[in-house]
C-alpha atoms as a PDB file:
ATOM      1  CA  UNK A   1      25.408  -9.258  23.419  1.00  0.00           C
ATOM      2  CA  UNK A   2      25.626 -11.844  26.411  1.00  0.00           C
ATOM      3  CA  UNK A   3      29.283 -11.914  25.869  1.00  0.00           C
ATOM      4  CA  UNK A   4      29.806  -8.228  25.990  1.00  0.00           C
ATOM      5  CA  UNK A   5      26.342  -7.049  28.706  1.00  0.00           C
ATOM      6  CA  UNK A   6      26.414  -3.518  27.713  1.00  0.00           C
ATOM      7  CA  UNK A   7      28.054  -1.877  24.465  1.00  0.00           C
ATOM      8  CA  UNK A   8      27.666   0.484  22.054  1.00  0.00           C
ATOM      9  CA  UNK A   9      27.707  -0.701  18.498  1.00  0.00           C
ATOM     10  CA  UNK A  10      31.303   0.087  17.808  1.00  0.00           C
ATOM     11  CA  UNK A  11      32.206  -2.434  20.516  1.00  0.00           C
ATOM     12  CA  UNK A  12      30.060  -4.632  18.869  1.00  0.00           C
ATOM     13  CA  UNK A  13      31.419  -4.225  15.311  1.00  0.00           C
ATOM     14  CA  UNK A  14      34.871  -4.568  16.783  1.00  0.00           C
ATOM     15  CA  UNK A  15      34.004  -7.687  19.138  1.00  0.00           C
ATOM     16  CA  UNK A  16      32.649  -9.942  16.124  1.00  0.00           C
ATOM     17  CA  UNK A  17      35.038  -8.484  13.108  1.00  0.00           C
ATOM     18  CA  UNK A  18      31.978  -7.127  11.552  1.00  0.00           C
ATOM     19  CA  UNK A  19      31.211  -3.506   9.737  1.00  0.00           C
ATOM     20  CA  UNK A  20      29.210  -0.559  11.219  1.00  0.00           C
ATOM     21  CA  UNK A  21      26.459  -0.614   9.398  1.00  0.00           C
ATOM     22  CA  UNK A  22      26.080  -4.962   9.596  1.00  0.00           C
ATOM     23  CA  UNK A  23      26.586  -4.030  13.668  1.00  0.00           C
ATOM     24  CA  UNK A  24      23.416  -1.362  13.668  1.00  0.00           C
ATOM     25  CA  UNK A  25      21.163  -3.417  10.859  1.00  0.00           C
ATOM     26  CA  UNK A  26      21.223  -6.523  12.775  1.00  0.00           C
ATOM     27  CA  UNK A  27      21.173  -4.831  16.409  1.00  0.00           C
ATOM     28  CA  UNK A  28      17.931  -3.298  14.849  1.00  0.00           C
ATOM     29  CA  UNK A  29      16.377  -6.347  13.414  1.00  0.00           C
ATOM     30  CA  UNK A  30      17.180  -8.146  16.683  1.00  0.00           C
ATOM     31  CA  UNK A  31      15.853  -4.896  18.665  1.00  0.00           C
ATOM     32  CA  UNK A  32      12.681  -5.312  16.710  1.00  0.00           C
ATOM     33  CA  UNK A  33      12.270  -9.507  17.612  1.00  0.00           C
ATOM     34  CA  UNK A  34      12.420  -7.906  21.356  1.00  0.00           C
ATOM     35  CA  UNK A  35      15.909 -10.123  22.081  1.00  0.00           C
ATOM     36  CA  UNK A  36      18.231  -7.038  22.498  1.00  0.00           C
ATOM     37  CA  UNK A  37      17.461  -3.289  23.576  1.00  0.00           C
ATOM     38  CA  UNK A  38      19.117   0.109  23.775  1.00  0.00           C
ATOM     39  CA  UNK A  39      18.982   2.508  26.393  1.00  0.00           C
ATOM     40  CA  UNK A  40      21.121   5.425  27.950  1.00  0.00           C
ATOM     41  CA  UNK A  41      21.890   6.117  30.959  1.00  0.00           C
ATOM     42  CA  UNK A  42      24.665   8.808  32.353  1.00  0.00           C
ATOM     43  CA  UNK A  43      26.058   9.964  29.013  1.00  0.00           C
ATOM     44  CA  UNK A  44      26.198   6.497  27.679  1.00  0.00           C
ATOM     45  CA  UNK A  45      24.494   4.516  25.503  1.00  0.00           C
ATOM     46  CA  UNK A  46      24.725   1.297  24.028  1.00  0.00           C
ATOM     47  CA  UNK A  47      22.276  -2.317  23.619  1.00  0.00           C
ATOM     48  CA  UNK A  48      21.983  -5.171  26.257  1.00  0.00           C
ATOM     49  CA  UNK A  49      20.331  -8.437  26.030  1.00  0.00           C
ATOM     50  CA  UNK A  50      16.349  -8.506  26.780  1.00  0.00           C
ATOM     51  CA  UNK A  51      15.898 -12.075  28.685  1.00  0.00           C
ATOM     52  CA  UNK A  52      13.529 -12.863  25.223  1.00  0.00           C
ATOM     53  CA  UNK A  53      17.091 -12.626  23.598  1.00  0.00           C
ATOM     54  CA  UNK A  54      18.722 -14.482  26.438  1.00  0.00           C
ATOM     55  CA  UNK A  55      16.483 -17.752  25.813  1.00  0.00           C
ATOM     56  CA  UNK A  56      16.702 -17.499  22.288  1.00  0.00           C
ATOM     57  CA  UNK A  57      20.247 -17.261  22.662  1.00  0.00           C
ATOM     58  CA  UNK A  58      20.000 -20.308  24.531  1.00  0.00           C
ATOM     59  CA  UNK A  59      17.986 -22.200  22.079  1.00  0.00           C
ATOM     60  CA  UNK A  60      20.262 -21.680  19.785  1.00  0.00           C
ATOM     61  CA  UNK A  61      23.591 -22.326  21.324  1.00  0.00           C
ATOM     62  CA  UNK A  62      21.992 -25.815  22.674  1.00  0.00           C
ATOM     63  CA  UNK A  63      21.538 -26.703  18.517  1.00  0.00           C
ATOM     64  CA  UNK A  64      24.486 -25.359  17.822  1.00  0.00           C
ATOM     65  CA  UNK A  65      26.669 -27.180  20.393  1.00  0.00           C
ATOM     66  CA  UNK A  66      24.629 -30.408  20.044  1.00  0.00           C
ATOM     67  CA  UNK A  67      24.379 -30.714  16.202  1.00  0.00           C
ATOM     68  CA  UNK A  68      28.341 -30.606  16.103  1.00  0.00           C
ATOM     69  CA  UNK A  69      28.078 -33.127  18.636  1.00  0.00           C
ATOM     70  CA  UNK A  70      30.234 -30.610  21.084  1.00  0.00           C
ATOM     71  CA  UNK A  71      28.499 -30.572  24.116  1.00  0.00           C
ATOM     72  CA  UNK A  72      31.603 -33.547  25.186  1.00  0.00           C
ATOM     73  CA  UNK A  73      34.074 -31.517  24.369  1.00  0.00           C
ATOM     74  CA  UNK A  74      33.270 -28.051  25.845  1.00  0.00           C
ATOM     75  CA  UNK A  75      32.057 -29.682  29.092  1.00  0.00           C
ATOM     76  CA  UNK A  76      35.541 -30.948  29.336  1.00  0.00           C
ATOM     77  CA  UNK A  77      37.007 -27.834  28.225  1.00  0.00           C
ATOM     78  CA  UNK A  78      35.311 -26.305  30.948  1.00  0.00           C
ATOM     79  CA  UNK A  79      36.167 -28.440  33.727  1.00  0.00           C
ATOM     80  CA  UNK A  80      39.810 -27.727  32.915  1.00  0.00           C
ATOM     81  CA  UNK A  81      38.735 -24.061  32.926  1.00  0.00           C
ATOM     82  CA  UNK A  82      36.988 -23.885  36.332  1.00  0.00           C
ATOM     83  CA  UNK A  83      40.803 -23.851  38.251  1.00  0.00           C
ATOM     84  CA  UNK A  84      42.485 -21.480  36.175  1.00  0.00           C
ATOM     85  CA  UNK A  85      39.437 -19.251  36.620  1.00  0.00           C
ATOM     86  CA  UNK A  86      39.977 -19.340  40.216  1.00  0.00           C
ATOM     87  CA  UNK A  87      43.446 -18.577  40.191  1.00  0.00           C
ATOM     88  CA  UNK A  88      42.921 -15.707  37.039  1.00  0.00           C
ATOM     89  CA  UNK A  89      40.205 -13.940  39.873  1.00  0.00           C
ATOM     90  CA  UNK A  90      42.858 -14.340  42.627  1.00  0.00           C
ATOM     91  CA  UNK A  91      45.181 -12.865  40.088  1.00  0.00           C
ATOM     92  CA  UNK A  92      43.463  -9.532  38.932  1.00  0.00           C
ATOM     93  CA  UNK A  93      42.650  -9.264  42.980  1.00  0.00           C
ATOM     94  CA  UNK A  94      46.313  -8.581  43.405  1.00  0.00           C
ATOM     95  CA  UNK A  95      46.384  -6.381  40.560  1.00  0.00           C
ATOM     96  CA  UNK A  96      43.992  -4.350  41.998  1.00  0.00           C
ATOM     97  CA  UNK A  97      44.854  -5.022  46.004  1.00  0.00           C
ATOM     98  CA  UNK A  98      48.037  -4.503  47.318  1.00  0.00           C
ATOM     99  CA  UNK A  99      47.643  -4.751  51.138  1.00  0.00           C
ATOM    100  CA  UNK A 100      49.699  -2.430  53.086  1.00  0.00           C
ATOM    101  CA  UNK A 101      50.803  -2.607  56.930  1.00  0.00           C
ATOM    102  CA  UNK A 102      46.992  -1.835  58.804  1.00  0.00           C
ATOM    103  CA  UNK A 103      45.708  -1.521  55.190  1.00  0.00           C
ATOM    104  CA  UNK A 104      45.170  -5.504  54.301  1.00  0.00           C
ATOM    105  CA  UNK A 105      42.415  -3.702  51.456  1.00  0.00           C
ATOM    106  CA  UNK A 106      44.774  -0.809  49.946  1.00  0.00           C
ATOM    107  CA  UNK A 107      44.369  -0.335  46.300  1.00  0.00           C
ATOM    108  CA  UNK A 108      47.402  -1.104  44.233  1.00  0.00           C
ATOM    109  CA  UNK A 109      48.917   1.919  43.292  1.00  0.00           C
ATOM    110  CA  UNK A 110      50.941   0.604  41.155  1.00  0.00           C
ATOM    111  CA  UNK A 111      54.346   1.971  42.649  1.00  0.00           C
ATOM    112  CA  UNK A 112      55.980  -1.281  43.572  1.00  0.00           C
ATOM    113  CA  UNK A 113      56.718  -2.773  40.122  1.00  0.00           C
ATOM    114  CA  UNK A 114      58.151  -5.933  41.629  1.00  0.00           C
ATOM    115  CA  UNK A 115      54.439  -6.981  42.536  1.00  0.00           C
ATOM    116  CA  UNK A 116      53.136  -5.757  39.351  1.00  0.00           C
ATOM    117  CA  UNK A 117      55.674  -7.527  37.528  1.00  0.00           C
ATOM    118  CA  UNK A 118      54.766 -10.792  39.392  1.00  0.00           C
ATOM    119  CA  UNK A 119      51.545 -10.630  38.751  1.00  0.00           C
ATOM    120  CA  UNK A 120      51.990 -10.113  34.804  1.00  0.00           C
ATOM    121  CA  UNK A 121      53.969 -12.964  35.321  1.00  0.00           C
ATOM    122  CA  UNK A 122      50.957 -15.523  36.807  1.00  0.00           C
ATOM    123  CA  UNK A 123      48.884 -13.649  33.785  1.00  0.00           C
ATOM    124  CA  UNK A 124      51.188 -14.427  31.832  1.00  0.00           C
ATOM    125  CA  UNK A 125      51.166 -18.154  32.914  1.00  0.00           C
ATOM    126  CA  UNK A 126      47.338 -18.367  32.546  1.00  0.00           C
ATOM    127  CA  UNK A 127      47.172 -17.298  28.652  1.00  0.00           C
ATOM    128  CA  UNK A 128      49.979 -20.260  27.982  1.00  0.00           C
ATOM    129  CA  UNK A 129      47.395 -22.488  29.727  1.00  0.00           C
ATOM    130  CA  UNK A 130      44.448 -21.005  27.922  1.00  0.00           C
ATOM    131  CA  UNK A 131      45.387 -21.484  24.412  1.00  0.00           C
ATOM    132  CA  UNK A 132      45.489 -25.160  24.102  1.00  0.00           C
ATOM    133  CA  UNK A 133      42.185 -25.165  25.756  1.00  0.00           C
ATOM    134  CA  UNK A 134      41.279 -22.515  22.892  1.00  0.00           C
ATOM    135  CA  UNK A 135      42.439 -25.332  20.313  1.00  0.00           C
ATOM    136  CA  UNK A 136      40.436 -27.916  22.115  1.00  0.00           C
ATOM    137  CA  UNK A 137      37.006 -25.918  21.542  1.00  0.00           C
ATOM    138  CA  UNK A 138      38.096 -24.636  17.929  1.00  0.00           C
ATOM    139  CA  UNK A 139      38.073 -27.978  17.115  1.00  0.00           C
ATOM    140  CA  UNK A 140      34.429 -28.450  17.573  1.00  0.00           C
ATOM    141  CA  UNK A 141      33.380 -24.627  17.354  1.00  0.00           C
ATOM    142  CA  UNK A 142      35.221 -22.648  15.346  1.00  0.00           C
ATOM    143  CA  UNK A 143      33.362 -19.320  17.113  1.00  0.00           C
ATOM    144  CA  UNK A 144      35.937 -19.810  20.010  1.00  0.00           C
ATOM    145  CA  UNK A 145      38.363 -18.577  18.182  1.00  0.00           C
ATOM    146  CA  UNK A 146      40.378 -15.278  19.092  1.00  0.00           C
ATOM    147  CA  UNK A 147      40.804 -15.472  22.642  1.00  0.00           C
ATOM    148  CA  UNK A 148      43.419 -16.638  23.467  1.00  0.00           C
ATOM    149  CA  UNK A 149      45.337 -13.740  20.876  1.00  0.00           C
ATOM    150  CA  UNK A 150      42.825 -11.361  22.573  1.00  0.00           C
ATOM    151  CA  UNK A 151      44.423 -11.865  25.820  1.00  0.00           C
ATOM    152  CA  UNK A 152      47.924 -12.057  24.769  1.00  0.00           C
ATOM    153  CA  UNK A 153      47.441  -8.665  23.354  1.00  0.00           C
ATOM    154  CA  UNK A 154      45.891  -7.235  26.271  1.00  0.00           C
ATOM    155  CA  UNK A 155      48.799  -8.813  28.360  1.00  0.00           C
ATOM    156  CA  UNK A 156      51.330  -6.872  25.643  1.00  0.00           C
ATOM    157  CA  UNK A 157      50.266  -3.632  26.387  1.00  0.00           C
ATOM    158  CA  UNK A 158      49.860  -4.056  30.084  1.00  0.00           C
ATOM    159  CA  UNK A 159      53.473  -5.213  30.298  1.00  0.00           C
ATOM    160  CA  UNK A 160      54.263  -2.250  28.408  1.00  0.00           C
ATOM    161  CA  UNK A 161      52.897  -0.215  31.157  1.00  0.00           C
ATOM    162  CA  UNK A 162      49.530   0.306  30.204  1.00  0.00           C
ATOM    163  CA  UNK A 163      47.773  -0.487  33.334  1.00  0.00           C
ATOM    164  CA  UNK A 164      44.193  -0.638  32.436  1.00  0.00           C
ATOM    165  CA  UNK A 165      45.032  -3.620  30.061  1.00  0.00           C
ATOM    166  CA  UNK A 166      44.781  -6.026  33.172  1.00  0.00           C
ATOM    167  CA  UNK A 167      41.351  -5.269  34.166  1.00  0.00           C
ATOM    168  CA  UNK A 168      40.051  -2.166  32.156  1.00  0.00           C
ATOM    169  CA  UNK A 169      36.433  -1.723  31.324  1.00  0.00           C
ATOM    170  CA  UNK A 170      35.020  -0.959  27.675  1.00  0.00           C
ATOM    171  CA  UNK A 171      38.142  -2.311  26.435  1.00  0.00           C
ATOM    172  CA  UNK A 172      39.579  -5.950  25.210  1.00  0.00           C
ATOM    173  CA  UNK A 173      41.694  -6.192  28.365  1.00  0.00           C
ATOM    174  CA  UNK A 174      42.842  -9.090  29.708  1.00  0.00           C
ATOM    175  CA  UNK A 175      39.501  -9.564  32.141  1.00  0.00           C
ATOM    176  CA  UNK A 176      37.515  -8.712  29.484  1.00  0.00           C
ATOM    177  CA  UNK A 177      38.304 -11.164  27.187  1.00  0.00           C
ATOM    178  CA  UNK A 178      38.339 -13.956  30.048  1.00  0.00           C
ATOM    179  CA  UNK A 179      35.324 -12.510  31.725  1.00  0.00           C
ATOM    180  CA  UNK A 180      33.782 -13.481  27.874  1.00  0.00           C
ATOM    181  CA  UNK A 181      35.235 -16.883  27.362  1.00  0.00           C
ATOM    182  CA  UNK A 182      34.020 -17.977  30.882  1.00  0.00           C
ATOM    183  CA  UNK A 183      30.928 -16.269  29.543  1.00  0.00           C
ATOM    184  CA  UNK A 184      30.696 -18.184  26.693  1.00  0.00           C
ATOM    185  CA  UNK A 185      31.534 -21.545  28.027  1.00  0.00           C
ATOM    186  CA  UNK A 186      28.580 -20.757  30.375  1.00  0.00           C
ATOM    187  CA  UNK A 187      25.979 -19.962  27.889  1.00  0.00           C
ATOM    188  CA  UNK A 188      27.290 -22.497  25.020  1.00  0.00           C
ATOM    189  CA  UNK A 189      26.380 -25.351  28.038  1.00  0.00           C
ATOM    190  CA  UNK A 190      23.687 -23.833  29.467  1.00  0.00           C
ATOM    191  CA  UNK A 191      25.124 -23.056  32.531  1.00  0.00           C
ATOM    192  CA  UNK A 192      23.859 -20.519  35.120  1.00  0.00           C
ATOM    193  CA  UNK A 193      26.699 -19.039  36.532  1.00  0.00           C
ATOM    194  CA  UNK A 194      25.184 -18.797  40.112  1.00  0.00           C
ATOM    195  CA  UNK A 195      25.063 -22.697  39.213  1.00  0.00           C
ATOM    196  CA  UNK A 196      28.609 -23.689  37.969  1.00  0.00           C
ATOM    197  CA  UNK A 197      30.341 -25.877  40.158  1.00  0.00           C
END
């Protein structure tokens, strides 16, 4: 649930390859342990992490990460991370901000397909540099896994037109799944993200 903040259980069930009812059984044993809740709020509804879940999340990813003898090899992972991430953030800022003459904020309308195209480009450029990072931390945590295939199949359909692949909310797009690797790179070190430097 830290990876994903708010989500229904099909978004759950789809994130972590599992079955409806596995989703909802273990949503409600964890709802009943007080580490996740569910609530609704303007037509939606879906479960979010309680901070009881967040330090028990914690807990676990520190003896996770330090029984495989990991914490090395994320760390350094992450490191190698921390530039792309600035560049993937400048990146989807384009996608969504095109400035215009006296308009330096002007949404991207996405009309001028030479600047779209550029920026699936840099996106583009980012995934090839995110995979062998991917086979870095699968070496020592299998969980990290998918990713990088994630975002490559985000980036498919947005350079098939599909806009809302780049940046898209409630979907695997390609912020999404980054948003959730830088997410869990955070939480697998124990990293406060107000904190990372």
């Amino acid at each position: 649930m830290r990876l994903l903040g708010f989500a229904d259980v099909r978004r759950v069930a789809r994130r972590f390859q599992q079955d409806l009812h596995e989703s909802t059984e273990r949503l409600l044993d964890m709802e009943a342990l007080g580490w996740v809740t569910r609530s609704e709020f303007g037509g939606t509804s879906g479960w979010s992490l309680t901070e009881r879940g967040r330090a028990e999340g914690e807990r676990r990813l520190a003896l996770e990460v330090d029984t495989a003898g990991a914490r090395t090899a994320v760390a350094a992972v992450h490191e190698r991370f921390l530039p792309l991430n600035g560049r993937f953030q400048e990146t989807v800022t384009r996608w969504q901000i095109r400035p215009l003459p006296g308009v330096p904020m002007a949404a991207n309308d996405h009309t001028d397909h030479s600047w779209d195209d550029r920026v699936l480009e840099v996106l583009g450029s980012l995934g090839r540099r995110l995979r062998p990072l991917e086979t870095e931390l699968t070496a020592v945590l299998a969980r990290f896994g998918g990713y990088s295939d994630r975002f490559d199949l985000a980036l498919d359909q947005a350079v098939r037109g599909e806009a809302r692949w780049v940046d898209g909310v409630g979907i695997d797009s390609c912020h999404a799944v980054w948003m959730q690797l830088h997410e869990d790179l955070l939480a697998t070190l124990g990293i406060d993200r107000g904190h990372e430097t």
